[in-house]
N, C-alpha and C. Protein backbone atom coordinates (compact mmCIF):
# COMPACT_ATOMS: atom_id res chain seq x y z
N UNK A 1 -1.57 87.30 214.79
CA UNK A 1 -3.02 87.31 214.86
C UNK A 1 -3.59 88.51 214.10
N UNK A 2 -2.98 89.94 214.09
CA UNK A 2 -3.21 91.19 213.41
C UNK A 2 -3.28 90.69 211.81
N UNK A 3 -2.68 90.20 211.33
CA UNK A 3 -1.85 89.88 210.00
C UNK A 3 -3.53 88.90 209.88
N UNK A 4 -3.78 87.83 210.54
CA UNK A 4 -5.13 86.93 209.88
C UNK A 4 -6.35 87.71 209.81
N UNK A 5 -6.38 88.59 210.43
CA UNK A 5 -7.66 89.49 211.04
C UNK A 5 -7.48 90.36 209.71
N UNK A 6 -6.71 91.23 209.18
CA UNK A 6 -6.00 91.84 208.19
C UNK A 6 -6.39 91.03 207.07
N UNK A 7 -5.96 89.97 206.65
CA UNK A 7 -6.00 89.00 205.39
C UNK A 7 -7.64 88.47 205.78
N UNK A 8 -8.75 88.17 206.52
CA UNK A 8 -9.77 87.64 206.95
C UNK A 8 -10.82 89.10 206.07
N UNK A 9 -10.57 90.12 206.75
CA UNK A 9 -11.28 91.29 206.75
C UNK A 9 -11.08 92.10 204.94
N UNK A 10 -10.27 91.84 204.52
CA UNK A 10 -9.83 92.37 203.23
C UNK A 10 -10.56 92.54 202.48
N UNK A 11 -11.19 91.20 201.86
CA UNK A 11 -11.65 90.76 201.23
C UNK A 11 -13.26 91.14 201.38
N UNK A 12 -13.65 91.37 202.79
CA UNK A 12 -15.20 92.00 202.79
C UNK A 12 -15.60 93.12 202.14
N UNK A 13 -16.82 93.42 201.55
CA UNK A 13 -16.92 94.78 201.53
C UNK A 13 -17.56 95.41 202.18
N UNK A 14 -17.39 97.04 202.19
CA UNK A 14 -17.32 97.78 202.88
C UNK A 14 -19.03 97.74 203.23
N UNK A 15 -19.85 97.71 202.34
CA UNK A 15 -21.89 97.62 202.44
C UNK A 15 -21.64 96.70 203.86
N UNK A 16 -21.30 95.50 203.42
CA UNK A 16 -21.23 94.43 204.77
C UNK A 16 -20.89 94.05 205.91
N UNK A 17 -18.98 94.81 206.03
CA UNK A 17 -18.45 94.86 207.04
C UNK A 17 -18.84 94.55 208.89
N UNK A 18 -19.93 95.46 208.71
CA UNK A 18 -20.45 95.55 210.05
C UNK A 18 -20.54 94.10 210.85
N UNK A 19 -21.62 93.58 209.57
CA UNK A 19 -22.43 92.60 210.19
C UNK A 19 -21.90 91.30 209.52
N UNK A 20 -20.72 91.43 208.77
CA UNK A 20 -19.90 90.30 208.53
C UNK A 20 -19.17 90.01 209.52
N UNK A 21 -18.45 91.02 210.26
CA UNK A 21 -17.17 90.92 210.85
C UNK A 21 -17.97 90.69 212.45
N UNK A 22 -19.07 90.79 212.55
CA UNK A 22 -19.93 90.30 213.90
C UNK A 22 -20.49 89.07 213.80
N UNK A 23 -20.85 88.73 212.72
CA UNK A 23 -21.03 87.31 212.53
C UNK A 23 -19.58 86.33 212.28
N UNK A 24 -18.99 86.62 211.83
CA UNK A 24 -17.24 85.81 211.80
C UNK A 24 -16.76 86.03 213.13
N UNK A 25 -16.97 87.14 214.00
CA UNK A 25 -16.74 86.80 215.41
C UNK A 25 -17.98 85.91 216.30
N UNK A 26 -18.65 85.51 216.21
CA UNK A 26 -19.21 84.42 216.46
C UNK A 26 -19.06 83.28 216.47
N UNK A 27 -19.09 83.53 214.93
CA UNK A 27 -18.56 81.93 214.10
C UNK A 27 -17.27 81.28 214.64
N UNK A 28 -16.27 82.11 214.70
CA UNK A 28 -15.02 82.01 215.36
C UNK A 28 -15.16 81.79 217.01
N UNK A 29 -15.74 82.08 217.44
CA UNK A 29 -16.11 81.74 219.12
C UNK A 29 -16.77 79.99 218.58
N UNK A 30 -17.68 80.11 218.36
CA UNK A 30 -18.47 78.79 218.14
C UNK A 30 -17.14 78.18 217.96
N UNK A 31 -16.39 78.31 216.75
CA UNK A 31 -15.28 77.03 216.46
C UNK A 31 -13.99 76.75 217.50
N UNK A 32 -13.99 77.93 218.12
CA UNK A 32 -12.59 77.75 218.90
C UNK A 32 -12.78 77.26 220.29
N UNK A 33 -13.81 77.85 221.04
CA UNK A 33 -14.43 77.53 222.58
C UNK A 33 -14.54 75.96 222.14
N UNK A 34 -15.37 75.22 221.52
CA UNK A 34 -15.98 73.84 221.86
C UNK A 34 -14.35 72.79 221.11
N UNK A 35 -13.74 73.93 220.03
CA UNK A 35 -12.62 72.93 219.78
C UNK A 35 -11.63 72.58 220.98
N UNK A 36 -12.01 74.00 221.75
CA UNK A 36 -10.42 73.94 222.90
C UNK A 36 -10.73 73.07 223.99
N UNK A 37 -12.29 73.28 224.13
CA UNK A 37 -12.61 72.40 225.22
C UNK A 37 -12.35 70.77 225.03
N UNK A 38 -12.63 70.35 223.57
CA UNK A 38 -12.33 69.12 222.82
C UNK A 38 -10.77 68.43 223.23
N UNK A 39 -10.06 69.35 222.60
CA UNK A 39 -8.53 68.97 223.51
C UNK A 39 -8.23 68.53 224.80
N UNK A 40 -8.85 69.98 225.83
CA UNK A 40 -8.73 69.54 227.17
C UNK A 40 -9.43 67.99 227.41
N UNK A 41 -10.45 67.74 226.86
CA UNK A 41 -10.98 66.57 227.16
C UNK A 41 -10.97 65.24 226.46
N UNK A 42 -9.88 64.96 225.40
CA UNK A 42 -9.33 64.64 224.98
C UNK A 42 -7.95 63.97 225.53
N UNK A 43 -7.48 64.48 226.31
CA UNK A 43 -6.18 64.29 227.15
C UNK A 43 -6.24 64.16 228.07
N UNK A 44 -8.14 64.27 228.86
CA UNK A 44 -8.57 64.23 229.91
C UNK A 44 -8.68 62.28 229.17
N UNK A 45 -9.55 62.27 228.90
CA UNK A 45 -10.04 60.88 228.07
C UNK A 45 -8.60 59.89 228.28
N UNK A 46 -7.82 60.35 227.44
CA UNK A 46 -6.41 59.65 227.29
C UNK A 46 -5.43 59.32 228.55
N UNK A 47 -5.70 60.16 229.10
CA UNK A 47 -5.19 59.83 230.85
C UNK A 47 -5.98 58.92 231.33
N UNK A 48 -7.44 59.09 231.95
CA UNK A 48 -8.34 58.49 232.75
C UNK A 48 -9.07 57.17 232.09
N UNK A 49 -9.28 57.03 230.99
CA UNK A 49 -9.37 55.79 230.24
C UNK A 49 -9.12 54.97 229.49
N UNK A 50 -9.58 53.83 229.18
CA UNK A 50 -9.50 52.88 228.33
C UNK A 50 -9.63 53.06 227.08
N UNK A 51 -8.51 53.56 226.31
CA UNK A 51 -8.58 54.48 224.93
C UNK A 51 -9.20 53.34 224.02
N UNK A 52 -9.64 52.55 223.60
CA UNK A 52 -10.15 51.56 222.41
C UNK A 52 -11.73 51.90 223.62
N UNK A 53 -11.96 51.37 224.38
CA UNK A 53 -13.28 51.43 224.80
C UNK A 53 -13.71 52.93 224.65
N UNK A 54 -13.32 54.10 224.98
CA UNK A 54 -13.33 55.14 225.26
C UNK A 54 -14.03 55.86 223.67
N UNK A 55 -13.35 54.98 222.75
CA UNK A 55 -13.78 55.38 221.30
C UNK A 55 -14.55 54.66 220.47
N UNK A 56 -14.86 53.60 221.43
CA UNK A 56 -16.56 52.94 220.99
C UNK A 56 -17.20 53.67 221.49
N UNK A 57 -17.62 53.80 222.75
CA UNK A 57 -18.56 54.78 223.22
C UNK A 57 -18.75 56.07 222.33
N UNK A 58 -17.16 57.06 222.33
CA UNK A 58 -17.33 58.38 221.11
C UNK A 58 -18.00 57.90 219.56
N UNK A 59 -18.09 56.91 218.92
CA UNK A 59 -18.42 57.00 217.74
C UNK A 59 -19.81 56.10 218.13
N UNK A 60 -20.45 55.27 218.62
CA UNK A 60 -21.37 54.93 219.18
C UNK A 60 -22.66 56.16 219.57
N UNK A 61 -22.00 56.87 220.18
CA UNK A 61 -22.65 58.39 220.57
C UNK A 61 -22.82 59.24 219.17
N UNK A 62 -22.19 59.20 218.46
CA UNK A 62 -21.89 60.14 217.05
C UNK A 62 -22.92 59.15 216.51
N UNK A 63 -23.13 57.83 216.39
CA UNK A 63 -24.18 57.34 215.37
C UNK A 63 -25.40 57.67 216.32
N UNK A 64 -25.83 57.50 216.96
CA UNK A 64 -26.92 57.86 217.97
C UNK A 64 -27.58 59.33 217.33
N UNK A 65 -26.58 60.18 217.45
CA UNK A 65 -26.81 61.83 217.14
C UNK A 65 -27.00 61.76 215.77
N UNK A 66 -25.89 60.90 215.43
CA UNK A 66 -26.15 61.08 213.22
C UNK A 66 -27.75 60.83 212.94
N UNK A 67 -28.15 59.58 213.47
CA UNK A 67 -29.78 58.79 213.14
C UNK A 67 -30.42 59.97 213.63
N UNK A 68 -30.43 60.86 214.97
CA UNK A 68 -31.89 61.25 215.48
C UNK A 68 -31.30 62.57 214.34
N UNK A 69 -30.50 63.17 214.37
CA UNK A 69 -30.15 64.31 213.48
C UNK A 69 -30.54 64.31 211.59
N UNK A 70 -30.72 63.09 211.46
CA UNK A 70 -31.02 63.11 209.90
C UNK A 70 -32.03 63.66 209.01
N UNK A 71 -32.88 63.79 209.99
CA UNK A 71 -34.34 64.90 209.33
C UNK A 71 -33.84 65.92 209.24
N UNK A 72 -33.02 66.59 209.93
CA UNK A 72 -32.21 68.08 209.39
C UNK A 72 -31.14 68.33 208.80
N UNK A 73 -30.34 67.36 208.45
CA UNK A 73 -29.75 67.55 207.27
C UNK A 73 -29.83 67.39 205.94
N UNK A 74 -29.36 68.15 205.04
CA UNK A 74 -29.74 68.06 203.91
C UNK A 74 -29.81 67.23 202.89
N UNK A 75 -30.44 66.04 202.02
CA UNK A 75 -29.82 65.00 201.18
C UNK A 75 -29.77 65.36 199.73
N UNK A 76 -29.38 64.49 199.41
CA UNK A 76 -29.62 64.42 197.32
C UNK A 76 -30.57 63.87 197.36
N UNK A 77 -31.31 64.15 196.42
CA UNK A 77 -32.17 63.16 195.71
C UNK A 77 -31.60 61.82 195.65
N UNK A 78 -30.68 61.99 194.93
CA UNK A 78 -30.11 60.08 194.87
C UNK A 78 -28.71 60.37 195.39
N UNK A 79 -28.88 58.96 196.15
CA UNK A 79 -27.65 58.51 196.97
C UNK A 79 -27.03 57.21 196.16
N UNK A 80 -26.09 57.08 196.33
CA UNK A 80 -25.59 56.05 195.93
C UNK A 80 -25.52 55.40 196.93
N UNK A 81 -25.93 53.99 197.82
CA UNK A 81 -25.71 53.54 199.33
C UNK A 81 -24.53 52.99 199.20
N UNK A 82 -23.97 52.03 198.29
CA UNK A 82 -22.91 51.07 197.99
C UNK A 82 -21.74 52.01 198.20
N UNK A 83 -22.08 53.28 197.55
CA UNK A 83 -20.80 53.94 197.42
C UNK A 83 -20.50 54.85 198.70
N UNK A 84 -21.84 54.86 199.22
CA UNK A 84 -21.45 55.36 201.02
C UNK A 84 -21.13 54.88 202.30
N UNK A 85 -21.21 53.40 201.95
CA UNK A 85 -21.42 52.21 202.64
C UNK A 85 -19.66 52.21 202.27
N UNK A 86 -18.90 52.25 201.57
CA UNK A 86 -17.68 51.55 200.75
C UNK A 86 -16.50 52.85 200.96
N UNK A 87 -17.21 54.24 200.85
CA UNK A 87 -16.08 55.22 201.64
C UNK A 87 -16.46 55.47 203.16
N UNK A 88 -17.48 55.09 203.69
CA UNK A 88 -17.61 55.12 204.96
C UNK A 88 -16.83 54.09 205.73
N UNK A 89 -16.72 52.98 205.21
CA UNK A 89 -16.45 52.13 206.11
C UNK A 89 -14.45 52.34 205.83
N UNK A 90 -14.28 53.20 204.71
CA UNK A 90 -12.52 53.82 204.45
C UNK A 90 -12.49 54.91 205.17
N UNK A 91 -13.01 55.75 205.41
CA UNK A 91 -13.16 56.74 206.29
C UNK A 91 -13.05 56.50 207.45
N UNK A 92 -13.81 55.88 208.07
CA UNK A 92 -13.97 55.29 209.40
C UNK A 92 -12.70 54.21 210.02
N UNK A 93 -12.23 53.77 209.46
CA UNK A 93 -11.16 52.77 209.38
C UNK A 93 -9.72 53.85 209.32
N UNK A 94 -9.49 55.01 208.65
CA UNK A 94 -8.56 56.35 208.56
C UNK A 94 -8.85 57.06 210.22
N UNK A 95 -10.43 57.35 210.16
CA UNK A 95 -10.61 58.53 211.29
C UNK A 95 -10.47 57.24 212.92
N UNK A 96 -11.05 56.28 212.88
CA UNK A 96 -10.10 55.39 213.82
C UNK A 96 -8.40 55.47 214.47
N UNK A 97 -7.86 55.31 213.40
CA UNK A 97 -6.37 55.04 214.03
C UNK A 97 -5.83 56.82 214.14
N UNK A 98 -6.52 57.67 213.35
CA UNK A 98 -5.81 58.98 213.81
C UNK A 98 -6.11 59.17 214.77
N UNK A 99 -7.76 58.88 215.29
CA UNK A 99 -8.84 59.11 217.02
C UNK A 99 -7.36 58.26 217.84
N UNK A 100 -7.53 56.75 217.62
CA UNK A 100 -6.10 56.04 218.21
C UNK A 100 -5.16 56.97 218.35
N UNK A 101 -4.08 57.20 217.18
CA UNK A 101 -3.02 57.87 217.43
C UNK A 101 -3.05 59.08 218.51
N UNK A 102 -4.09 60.01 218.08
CA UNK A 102 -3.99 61.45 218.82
C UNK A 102 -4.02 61.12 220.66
N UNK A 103 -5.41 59.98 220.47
CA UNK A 103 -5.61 59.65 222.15
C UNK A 103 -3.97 59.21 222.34
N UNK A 104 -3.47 58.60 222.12
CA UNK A 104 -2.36 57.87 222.43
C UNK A 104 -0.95 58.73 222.90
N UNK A 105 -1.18 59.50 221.93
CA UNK A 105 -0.14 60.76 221.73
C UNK A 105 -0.63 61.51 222.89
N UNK A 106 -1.50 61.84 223.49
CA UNK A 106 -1.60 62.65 224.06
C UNK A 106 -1.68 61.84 225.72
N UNK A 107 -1.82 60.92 225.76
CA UNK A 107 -1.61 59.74 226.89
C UNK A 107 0.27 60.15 227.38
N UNK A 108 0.74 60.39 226.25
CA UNK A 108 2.00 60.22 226.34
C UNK A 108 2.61 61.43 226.39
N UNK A 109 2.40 62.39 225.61
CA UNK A 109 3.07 63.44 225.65
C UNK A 109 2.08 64.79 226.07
N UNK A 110 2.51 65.74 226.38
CA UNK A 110 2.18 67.08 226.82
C UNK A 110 1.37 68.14 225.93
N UNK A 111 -0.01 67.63 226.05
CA UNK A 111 -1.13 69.05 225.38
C UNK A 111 -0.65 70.03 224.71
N UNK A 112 0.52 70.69 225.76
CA UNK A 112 1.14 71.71 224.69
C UNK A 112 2.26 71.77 223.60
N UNK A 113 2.52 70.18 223.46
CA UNK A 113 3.51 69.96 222.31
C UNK A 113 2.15 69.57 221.04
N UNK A 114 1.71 68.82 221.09
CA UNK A 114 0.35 67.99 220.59
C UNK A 114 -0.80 69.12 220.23
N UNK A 115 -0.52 69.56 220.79
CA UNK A 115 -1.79 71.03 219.91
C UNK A 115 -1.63 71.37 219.07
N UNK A 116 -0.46 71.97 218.97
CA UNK A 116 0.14 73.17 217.96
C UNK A 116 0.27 72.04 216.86
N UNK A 117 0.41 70.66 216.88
CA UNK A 117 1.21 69.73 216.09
C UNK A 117 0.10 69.25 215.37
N UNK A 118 -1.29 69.44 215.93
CA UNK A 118 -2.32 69.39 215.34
C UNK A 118 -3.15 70.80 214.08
N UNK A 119 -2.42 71.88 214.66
CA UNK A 119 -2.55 73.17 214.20
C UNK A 119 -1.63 72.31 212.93
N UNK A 120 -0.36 71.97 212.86
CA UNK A 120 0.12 72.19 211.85
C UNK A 120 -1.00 71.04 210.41
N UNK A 121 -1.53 69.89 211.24
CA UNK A 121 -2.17 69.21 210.37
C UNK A 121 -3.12 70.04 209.55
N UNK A 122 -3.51 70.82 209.73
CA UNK A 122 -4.91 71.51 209.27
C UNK A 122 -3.98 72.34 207.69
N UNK A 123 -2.77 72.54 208.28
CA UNK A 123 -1.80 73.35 206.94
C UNK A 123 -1.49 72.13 206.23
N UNK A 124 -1.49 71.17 206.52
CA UNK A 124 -1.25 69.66 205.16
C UNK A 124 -2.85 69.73 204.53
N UNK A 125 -3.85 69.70 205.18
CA UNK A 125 -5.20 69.58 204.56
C UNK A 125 -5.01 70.70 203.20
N UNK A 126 -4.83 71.95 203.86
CA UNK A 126 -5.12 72.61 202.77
C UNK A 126 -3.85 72.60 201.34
N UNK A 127 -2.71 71.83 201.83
CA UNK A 127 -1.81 71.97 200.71
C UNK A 127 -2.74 70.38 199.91
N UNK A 128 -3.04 69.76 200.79
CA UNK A 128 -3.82 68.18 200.12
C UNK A 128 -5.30 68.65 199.45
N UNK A 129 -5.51 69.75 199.77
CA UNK A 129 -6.90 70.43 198.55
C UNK A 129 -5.87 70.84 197.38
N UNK A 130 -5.08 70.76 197.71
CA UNK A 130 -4.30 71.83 196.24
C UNK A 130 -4.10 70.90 195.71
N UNK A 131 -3.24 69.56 196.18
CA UNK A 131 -2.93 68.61 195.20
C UNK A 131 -4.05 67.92 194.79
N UNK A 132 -4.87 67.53 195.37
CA UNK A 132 -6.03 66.52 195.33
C UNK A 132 -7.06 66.98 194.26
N UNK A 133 -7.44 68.10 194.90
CA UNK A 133 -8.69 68.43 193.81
C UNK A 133 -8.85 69.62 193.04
N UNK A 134 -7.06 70.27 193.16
CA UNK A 134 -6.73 71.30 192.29
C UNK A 134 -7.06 72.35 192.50
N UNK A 135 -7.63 72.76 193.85
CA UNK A 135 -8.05 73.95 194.79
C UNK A 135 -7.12 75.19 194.40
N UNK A 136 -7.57 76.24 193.82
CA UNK A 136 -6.91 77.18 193.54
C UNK A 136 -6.07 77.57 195.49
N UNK A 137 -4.90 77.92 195.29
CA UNK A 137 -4.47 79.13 196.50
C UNK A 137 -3.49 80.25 195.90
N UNK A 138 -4.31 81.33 196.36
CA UNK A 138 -3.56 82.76 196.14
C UNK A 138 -2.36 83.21 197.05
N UNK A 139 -2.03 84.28 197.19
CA UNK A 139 -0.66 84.61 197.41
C UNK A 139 -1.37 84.47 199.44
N UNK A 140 -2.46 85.39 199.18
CA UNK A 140 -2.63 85.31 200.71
C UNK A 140 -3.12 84.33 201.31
N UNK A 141 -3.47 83.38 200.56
CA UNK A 141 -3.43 82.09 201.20
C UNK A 141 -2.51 81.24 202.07
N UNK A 142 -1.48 81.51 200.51
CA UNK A 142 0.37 80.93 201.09
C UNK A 142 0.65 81.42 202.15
N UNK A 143 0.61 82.59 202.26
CA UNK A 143 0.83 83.99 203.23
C UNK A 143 0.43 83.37 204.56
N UNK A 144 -0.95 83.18 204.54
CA UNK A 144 -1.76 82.85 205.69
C UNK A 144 -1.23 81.18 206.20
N UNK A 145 -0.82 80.16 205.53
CA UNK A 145 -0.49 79.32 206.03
C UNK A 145 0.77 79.40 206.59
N UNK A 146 1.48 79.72 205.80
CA UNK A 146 3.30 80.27 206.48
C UNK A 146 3.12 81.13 208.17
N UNK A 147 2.20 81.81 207.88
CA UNK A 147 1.98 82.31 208.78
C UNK A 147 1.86 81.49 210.26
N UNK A 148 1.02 80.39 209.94
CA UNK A 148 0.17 79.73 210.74
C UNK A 148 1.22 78.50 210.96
N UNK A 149 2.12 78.29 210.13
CA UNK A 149 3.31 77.33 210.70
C UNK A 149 4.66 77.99 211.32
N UNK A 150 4.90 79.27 211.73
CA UNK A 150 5.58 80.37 212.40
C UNK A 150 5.08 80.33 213.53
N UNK A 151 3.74 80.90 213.49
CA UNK A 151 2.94 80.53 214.80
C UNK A 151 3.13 79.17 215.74
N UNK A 152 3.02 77.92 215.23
CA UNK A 152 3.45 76.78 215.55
C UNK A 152 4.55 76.81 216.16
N UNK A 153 5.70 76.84 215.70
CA UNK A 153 6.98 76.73 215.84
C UNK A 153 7.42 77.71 216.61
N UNK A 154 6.65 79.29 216.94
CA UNK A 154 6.79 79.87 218.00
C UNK A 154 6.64 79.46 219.14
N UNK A 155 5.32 78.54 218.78
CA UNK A 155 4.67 78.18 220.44
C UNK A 155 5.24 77.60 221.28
N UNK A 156 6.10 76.80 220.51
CA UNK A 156 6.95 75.69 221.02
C UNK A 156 8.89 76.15 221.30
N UNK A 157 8.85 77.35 221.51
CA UNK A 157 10.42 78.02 221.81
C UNK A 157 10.34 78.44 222.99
């Protein structure tokens, strides 16, 4: 954890520090509190219900929030609809069976194998920016993911 905080902080400068490193502890509360709670309830979900019904309701609720939420997010000028209509409905059809899989997985197996196993997905995303769209990564990048799959594989000894 010293070592991300270390590689996180580096890169600030010193004018900013203060009120960078108080706002990234925020930011970092915001992402980790509502993600962890997500899990617990997640496996809460996967125990106590009807996992296919369980994830009409979740994406049912997400279009509800998307429509009343749309005055505040930001658009283009031009949209292409055909072409949002045509990766949405590929998207949605992907983020389905992983929502499936994870509920399922976690119906079955133990939160604390299934977490960390999810930690490791987030280290394929970023090697799939590298291949995909040629995403530069520097040494402390590598650094920082190795890192973060050690971590994994600790959790679980």
């Amino acid at each position: 954890m010293l070592f991300v905080v270390y590689f996180i902080h580096h890169d600030i400068s010193k004018k900013n520090f203060k009120r960078n490193r108080k706002l990234g502890f925020i930011i970092a509360c915001l992402v980790i509190i509502p993600g962890a709670a997500l899990e617990i309830t997640n496996k809460y979900a996967a125990m106590m219900t009807d996992i296919s019904f369980f994830i009409v309701v979740t994406y049912l609720f997400s279009v509800g929030i998307s429509f009343m939420s749309h005055k505040f997010v930001p658009r283009k000028k031009y949209h292409n609809v055909s072409a949002s209509i045509r990766i949405g409905i590929h998207i949605g059809i992907v983020n389905f069976l992983a929502y499936l899989s994870l509920l399922t997985s976690l119906r079955t197996g133990p939160l604390s194998l299934i977490s960390p196993m999810m930690a490791i997905s987030l280290v394929v995303v970023v090697v799939l920016g590298k291949v995909l769209y040629h995403e530069e990564l520097s040494v402390k990048q590598i650094s920082l993911i190795l890192l973060a799959l050690v971590g994994t594989v600790l959790l679980r000894i």
